[in-house]
Protein backbone atom coordinates (compact mmCIF):
# COMPACT_ATOMS: atom_id res chain seq x y z
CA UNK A 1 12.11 -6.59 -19.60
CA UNK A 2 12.82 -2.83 -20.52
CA UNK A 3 15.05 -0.20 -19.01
CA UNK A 4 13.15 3.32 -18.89
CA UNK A 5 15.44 6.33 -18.18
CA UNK A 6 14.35 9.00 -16.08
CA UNK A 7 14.43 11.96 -18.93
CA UNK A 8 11.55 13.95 -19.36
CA UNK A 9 9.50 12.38 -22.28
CA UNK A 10 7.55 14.07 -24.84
CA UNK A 11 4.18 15.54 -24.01
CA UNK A 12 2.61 18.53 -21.69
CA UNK A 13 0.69 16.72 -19.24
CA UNK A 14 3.37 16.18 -16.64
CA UNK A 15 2.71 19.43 -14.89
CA UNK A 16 1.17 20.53 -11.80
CA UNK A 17 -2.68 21.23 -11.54
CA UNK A 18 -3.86 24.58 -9.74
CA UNK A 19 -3.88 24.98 -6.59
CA UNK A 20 -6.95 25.91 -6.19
CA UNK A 21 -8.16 22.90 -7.96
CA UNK A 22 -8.85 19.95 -5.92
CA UNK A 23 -9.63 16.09 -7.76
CA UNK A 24 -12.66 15.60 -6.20
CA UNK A 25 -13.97 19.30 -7.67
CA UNK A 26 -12.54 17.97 -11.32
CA UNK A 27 -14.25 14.30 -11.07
CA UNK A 28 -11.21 12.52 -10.03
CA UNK A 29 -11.17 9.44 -7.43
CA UNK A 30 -9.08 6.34 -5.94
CA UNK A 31 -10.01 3.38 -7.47
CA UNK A 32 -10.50 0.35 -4.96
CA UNK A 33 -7.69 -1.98 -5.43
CA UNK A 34 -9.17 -4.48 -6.60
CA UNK A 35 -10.46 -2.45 -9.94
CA UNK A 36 -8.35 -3.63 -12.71
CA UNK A 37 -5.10 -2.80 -13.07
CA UNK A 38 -2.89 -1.36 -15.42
CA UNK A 39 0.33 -1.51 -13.50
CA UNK A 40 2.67 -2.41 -9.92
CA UNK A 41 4.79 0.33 -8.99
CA UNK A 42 7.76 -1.07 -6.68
CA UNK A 43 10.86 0.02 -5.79
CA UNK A 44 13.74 -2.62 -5.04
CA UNK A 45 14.89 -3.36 -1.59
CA UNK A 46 18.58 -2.65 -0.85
CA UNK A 47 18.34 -0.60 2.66
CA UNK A 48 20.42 -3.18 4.58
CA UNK A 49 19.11 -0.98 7.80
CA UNK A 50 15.62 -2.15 7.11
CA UNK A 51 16.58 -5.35 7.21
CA UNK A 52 19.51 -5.71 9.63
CA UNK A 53 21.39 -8.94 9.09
CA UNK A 54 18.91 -10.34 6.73
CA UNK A 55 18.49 -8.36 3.80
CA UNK A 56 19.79 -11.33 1.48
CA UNK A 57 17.06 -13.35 2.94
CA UNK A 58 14.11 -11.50 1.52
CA UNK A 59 14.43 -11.63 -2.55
CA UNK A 60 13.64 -15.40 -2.91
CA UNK A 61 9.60 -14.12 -1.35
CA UNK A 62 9.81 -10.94 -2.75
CA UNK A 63 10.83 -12.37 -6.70
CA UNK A 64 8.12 -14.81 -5.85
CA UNK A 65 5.34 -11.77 -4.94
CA UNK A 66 6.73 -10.06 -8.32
CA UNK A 67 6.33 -13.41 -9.90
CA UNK A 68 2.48 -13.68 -9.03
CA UNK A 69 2.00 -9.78 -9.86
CA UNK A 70 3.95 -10.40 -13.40
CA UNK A 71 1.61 -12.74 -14.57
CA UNK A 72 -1.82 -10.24 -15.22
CA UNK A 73 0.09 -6.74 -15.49
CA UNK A 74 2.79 -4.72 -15.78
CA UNK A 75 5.76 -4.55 -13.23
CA UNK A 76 7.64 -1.26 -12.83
CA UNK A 77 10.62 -1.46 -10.22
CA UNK A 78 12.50 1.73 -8.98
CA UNK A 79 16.67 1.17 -8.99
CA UNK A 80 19.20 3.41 -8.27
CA UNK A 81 21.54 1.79 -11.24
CA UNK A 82 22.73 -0.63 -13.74
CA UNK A 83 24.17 -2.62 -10.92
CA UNK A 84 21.21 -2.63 -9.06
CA UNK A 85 18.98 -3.72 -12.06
CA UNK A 86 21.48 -6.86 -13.04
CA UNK A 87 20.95 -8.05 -9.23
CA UNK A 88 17.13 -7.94 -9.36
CA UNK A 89 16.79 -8.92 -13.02
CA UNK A 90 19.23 -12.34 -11.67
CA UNK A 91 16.53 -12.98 -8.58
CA UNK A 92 13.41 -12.36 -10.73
CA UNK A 93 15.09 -14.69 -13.67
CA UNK A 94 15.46 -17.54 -11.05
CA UNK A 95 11.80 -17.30 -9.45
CA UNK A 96 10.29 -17.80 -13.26
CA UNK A 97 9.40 -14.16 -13.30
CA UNK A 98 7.60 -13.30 -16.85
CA UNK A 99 10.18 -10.60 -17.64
CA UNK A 100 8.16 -9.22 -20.30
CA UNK A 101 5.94 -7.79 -18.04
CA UNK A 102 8.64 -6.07 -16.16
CA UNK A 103 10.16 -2.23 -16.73
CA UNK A 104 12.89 -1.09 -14.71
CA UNK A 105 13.61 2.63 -14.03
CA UNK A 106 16.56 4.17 -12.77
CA UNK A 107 14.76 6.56 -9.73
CA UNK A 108 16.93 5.93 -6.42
CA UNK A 109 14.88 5.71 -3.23
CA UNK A 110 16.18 5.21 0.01
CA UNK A 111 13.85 2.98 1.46
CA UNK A 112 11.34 0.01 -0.39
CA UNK A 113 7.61 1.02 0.58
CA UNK A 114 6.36 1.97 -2.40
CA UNK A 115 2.98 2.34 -1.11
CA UNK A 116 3.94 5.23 1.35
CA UNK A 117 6.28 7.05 -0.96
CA UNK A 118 4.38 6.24 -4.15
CA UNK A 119 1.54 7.98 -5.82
CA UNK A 120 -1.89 7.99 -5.37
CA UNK A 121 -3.37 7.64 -9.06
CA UNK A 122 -6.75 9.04 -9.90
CA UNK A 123 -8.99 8.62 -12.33
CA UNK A 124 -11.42 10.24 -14.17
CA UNK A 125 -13.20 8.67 -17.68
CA UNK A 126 -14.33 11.76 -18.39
CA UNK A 127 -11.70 13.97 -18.63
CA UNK A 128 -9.19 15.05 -21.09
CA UNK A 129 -6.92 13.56 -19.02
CA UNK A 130 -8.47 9.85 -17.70
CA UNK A 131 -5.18 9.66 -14.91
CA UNK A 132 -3.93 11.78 -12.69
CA UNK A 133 -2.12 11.06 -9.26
CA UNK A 134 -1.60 13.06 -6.29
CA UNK A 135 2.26 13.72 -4.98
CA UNK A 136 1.84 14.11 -0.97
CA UNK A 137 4.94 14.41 0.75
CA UNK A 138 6.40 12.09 2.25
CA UNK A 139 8.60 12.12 5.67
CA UNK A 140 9.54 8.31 6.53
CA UNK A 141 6.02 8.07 9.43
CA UNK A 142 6.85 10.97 11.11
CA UNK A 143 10.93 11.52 10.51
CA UNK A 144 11.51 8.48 11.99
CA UNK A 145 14.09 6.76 9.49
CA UNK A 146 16.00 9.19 7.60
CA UNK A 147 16.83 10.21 4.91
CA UNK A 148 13.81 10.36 2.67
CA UNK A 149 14.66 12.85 0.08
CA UNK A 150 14.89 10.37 -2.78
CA UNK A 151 11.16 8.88 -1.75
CA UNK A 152 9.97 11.88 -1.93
CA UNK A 153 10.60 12.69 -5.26
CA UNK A 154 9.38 9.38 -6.79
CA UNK A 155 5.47 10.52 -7.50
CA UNK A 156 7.15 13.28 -9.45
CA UNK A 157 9.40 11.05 -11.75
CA UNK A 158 6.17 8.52 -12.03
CA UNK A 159 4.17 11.21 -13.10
CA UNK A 160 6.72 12.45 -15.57
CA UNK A 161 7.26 9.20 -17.03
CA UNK A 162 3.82 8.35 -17.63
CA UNK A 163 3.11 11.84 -18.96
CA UNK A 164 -0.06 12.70 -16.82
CA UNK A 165 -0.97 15.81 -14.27
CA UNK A 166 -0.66 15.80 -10.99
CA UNK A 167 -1.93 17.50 -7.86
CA UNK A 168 0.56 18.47 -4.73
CA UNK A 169 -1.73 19.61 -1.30
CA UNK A 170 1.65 19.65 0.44
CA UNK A 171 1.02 17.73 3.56
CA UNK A 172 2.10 13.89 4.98
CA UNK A 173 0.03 11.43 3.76
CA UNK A 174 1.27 7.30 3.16
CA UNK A 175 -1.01 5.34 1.09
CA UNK A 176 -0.79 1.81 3.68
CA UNK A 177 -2.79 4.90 6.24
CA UNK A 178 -5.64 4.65 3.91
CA UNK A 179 -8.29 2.00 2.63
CA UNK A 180 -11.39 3.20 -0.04
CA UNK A 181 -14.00 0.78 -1.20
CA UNK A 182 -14.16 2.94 -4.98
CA UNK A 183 -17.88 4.21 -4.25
CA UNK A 184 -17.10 7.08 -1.97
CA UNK A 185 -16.10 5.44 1.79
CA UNK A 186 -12.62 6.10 3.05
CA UNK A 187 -11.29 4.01 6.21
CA UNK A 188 -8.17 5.39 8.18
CA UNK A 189 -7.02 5.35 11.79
CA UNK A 190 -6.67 7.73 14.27
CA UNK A 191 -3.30 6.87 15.38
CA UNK A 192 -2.01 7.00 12.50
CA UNK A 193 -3.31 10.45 10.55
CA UNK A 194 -3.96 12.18 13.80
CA UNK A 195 -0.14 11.67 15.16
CA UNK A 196 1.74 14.62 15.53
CA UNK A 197 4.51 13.71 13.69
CA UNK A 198 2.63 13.94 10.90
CA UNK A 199 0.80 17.30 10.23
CA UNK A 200 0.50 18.64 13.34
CA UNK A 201 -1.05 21.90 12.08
CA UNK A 202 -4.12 20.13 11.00
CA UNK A 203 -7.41 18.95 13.11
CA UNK A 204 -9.32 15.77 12.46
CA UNK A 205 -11.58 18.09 10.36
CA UNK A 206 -9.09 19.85 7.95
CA UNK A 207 -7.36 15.92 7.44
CA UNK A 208 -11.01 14.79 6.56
CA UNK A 209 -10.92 17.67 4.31
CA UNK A 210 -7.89 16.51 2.08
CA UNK A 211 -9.14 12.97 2.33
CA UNK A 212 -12.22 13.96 0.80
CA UNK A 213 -10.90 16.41 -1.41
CA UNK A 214 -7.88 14.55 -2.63
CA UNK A 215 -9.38 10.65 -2.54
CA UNK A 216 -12.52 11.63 -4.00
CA UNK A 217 -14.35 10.28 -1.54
CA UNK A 218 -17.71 11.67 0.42
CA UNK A 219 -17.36 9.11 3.71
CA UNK A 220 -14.44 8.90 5.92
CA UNK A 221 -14.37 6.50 8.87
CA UNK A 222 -12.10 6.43 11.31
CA UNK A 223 -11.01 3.27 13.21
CA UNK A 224 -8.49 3.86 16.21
CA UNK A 225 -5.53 2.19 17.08
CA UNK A 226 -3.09 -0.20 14.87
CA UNK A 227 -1.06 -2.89 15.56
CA UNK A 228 1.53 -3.60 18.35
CA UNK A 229 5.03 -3.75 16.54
CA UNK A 230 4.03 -1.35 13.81
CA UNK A 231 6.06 1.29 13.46
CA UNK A 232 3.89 3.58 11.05
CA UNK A 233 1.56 4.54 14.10
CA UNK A 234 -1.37 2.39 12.67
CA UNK A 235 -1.70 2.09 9.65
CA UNK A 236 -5.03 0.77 8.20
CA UNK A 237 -3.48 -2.09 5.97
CA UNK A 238 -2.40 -3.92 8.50
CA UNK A 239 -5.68 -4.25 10.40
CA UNK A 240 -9.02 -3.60 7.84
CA UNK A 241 -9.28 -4.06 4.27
CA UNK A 242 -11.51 -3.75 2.15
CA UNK A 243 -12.30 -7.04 -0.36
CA UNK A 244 -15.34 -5.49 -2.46
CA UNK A 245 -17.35 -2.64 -1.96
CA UNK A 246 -19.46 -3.41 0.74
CA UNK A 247 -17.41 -5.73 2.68
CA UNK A 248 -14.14 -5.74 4.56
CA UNK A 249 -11.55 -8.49 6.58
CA UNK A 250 -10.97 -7.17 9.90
CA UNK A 251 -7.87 -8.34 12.31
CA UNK A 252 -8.50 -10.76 14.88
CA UNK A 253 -7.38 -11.97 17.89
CA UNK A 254 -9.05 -15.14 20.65
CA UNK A 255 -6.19 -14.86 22.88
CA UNK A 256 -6.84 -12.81 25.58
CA UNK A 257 -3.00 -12.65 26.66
CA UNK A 258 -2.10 -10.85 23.40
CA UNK A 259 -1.60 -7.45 23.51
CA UNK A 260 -3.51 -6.82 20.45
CA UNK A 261 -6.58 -8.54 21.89
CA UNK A 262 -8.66 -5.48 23.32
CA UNK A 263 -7.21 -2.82 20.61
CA UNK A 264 -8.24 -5.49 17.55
CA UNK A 265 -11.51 -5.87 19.34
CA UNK A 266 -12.11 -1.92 19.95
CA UNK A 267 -11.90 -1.84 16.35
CA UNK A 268 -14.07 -4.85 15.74
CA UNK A 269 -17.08 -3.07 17.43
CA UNK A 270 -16.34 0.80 15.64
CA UNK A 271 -16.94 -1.39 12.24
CA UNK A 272 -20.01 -3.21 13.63
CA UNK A 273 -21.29 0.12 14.15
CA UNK A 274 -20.62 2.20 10.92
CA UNK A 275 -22.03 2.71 7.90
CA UNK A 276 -21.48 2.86 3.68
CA UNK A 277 -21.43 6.12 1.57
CA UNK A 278 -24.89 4.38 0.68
CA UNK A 279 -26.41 4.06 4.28
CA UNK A 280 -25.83 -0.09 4.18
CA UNK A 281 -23.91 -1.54 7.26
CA UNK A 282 -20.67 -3.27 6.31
CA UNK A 283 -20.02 -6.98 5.72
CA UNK A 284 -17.30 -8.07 7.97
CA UNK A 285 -14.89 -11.10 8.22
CA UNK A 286 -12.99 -11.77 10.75
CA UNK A 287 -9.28 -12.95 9.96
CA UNK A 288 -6.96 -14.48 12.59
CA UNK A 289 -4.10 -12.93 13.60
CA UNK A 290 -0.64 -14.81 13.39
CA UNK A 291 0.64 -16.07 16.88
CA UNK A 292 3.20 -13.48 18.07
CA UNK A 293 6.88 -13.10 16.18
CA UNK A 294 9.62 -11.76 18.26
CA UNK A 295 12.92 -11.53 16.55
CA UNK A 296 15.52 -9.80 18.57
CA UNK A 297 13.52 -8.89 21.84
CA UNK A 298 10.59 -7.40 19.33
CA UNK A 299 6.96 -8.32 18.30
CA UNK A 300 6.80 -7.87 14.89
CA UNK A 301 3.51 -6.84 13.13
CA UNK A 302 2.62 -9.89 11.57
CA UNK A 303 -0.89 -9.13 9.64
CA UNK A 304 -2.62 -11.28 7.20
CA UNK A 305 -4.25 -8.16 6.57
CA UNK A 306 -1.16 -7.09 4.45
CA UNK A 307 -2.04 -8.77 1.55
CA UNK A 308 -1.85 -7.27 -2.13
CA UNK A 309 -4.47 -7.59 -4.87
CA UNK A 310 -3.21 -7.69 -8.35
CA UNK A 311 -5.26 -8.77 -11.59
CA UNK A 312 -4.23 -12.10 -11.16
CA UNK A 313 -3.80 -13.33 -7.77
CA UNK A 314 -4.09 -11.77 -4.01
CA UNK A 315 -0.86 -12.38 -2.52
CA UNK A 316 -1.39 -13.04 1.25
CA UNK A 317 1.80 -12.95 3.49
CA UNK A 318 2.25 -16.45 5.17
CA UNK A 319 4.46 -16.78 8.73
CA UNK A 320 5.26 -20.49 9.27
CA UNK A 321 1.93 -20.47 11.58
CA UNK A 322 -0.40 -22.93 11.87
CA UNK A 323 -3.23 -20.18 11.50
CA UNK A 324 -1.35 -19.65 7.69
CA UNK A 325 -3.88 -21.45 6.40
CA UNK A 326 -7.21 -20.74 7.95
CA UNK A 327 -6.27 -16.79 6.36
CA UNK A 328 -5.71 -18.20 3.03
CA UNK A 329 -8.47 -20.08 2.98
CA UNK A 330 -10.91 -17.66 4.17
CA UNK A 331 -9.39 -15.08 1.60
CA UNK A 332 -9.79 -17.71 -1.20
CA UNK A 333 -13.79 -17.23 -0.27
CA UNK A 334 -13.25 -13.38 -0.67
CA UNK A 335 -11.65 -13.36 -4.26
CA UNK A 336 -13.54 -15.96 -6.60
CA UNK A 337 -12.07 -14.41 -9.47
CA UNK A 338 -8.29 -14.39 -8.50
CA UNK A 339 -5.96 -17.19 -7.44
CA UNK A 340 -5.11 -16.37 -3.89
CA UNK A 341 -1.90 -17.51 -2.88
CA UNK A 342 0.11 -17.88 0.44
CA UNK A 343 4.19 -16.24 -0.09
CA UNK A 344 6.24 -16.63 2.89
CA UNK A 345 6.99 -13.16 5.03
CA UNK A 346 8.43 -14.54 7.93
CA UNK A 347 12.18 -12.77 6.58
CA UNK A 348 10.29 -9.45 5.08
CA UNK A 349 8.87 -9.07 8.29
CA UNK A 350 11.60 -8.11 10.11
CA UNK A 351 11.43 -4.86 7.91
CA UNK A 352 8.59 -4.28 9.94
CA UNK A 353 6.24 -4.27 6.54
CA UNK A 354 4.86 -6.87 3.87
CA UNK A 355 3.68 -7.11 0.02
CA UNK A 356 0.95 -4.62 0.71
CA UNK A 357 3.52 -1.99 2.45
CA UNK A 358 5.70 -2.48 -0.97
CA UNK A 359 3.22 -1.77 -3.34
CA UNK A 360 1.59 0.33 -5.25
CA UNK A 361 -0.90 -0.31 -8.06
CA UNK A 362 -1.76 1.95 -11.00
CA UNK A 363 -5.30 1.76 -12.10
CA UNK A 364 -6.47 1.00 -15.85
């Protein structure tokens, strides 16, 4: 376990790349998440708002998702001070965490999910710089949960700590809206990067644009509407993900009565009928949905789709359902070279996210 402070460190490739430069034009792309690893990126939850009345509840799952992550790559949480460090370092201690794998940074946030206020890091072998990451701006899914300020300003301290470039296109983008297979296909939603509380100013086209430019991708597909009880408009990580690069899980639902029934299926048949940067249809599995969660009057968007892939293990969210199993299993099938493993979310859900929302990997 280290501390890392937040001064500027040595080096000249913290520093903004021209404008007029885009990654894609220099080589760079978004590794799949399931290309090796170098690194988490997390920062700790302490916004008792996101978790009204059961914030205390969360750390045993979340040290035990840090736990899994801990044990093929490096862990580096975001905490806004000594204080805040001593109570992490106490939970991790107590789920066996392998603290040698862990680096703690003083960056405040205001808010846990990494993966929307993180980084997106590039890479590029050829370059004089192989890594690179890309510092959208973030505005809490539309200005809904303010303030943000602090998010904002964590792919700049990343990318200062790590010494590498970055690029800035200045508009709303949150990682959990995106999904790439690493050989050029991009899926999104509609709902989601087409809300206008997002970047109003821009059509579908211009957003396919950055996608392209700024993913390094050549195929964008766009699936419609998310999940009921998700409040980022749709994001794509709680309904499609991809597993390798020609095949995805897709969301699921039999019951007729559930609300996500026709939306889940709408979405079923726009994969059936699209196609890979390389032509190929896509391999799809199915994955059940969790029967519905309502915690104080609302459904809460409980996904096994929200799962996380580290080096080591894929760390599915599990919701005292009898279906817990059937996802795990079928996952298991997915990953033959990881230990998939069920942690329970049924507490983290009420913050309306899971592991994949709170994460962020770093590429090798």
């Amino acid at each position: 376990m280290k501390t890392e402070s937040s001064h500027h460190m040595s080096g000249t490739a913290f520093a903004a790349f021209d404008k007029n430069l885009s990654p894609a034009a220099l080589g760079y792309t978004f590794p799949a998440e399931f290309a090796p690893h170098k690194a988490t990126w997390l920062s700790w939850p302490h916004k008792e708002a996101s978790w009204p009345g059961k914030i205390s509840s969360i750390y045993p799952s979340y040290a035990a998702f840090i736990k899994y992550i801990a044990m093929g790559e490096e862990v580096h949480i975001h905490v806004g001070d000594q204080v805040m460090q001593d109570f992490a370092t106490q939970h991790l201690k107590q789920a066996q965490v392998n603290m040698e794998n862990v680096y703690f940074h003083f960056f405040p946030t205001n808010d846990a999910w990494c993966r929307d206020h993180g980084p997106a890091f590039l890479t590029n072998p050829h370059a004089e710089h192989r890594k690179a990451l890309v510092k959208w701006n973030y505005n809490a899914w539309g200005g809904k949960y303010p303030p943000y300020d602090l998010d904002n300003l964590i792919p700049l301290k990343i990318a200062e700590y790590r010494q590498i470039p970055y690029f800035k296109p200045d508009i709303i983008m949150e990682g959990g809206s995106i999904e790439v297979n690493g050989k050029g296909t991009l899926l999104t939603t509609e709902a989601c990067l087409l809300n206008p509380n997002r970047n109003p100013h821009l059509s579908k086209t211009d957003i396919e644009t950055y996608l392209q430019e700024y993913y390094g991708v050549s195929n964008v597909l766009w699936l419609k509407d998310g999940i009921i009880g998700d409040d980022t408009d749709g994001h794509v990580d709680d309904l499609t993900r991809f597993v390798n690069e020609d095949t995805v899980v897709t969301m699921i639902t039999e019951d007729k009565a559930d609300e996500n029934y026709k939306p889940l299926k709408d979405n079923l048949k726009l994969l059936q009928k699209m196609r890979l940067e390389n032509g190929k249809q896509l391999n799809i599995i199915e994955l059940p949905m969790p029967g519905e969660i309502i915690y104080e009057d609302m459904r809460l968007p409980a996904s096994y789709a929200n799962f996380y892939i580290s080096n080591h293990a894929v760390i599915v969210p599990t919701f005292h359902d009898p279906k817990d199993e059937k996802a795990i299993d079928i996952l298991t099938d997915c990953f033959k070279d990881r230990e998939v493993v069920g942690v329970d979310s049924l507490d983290l859900i009420w913050g309306l996210g899971s592991f994949h929302c709170l994460s962020q990997q770093e590429p090798l």
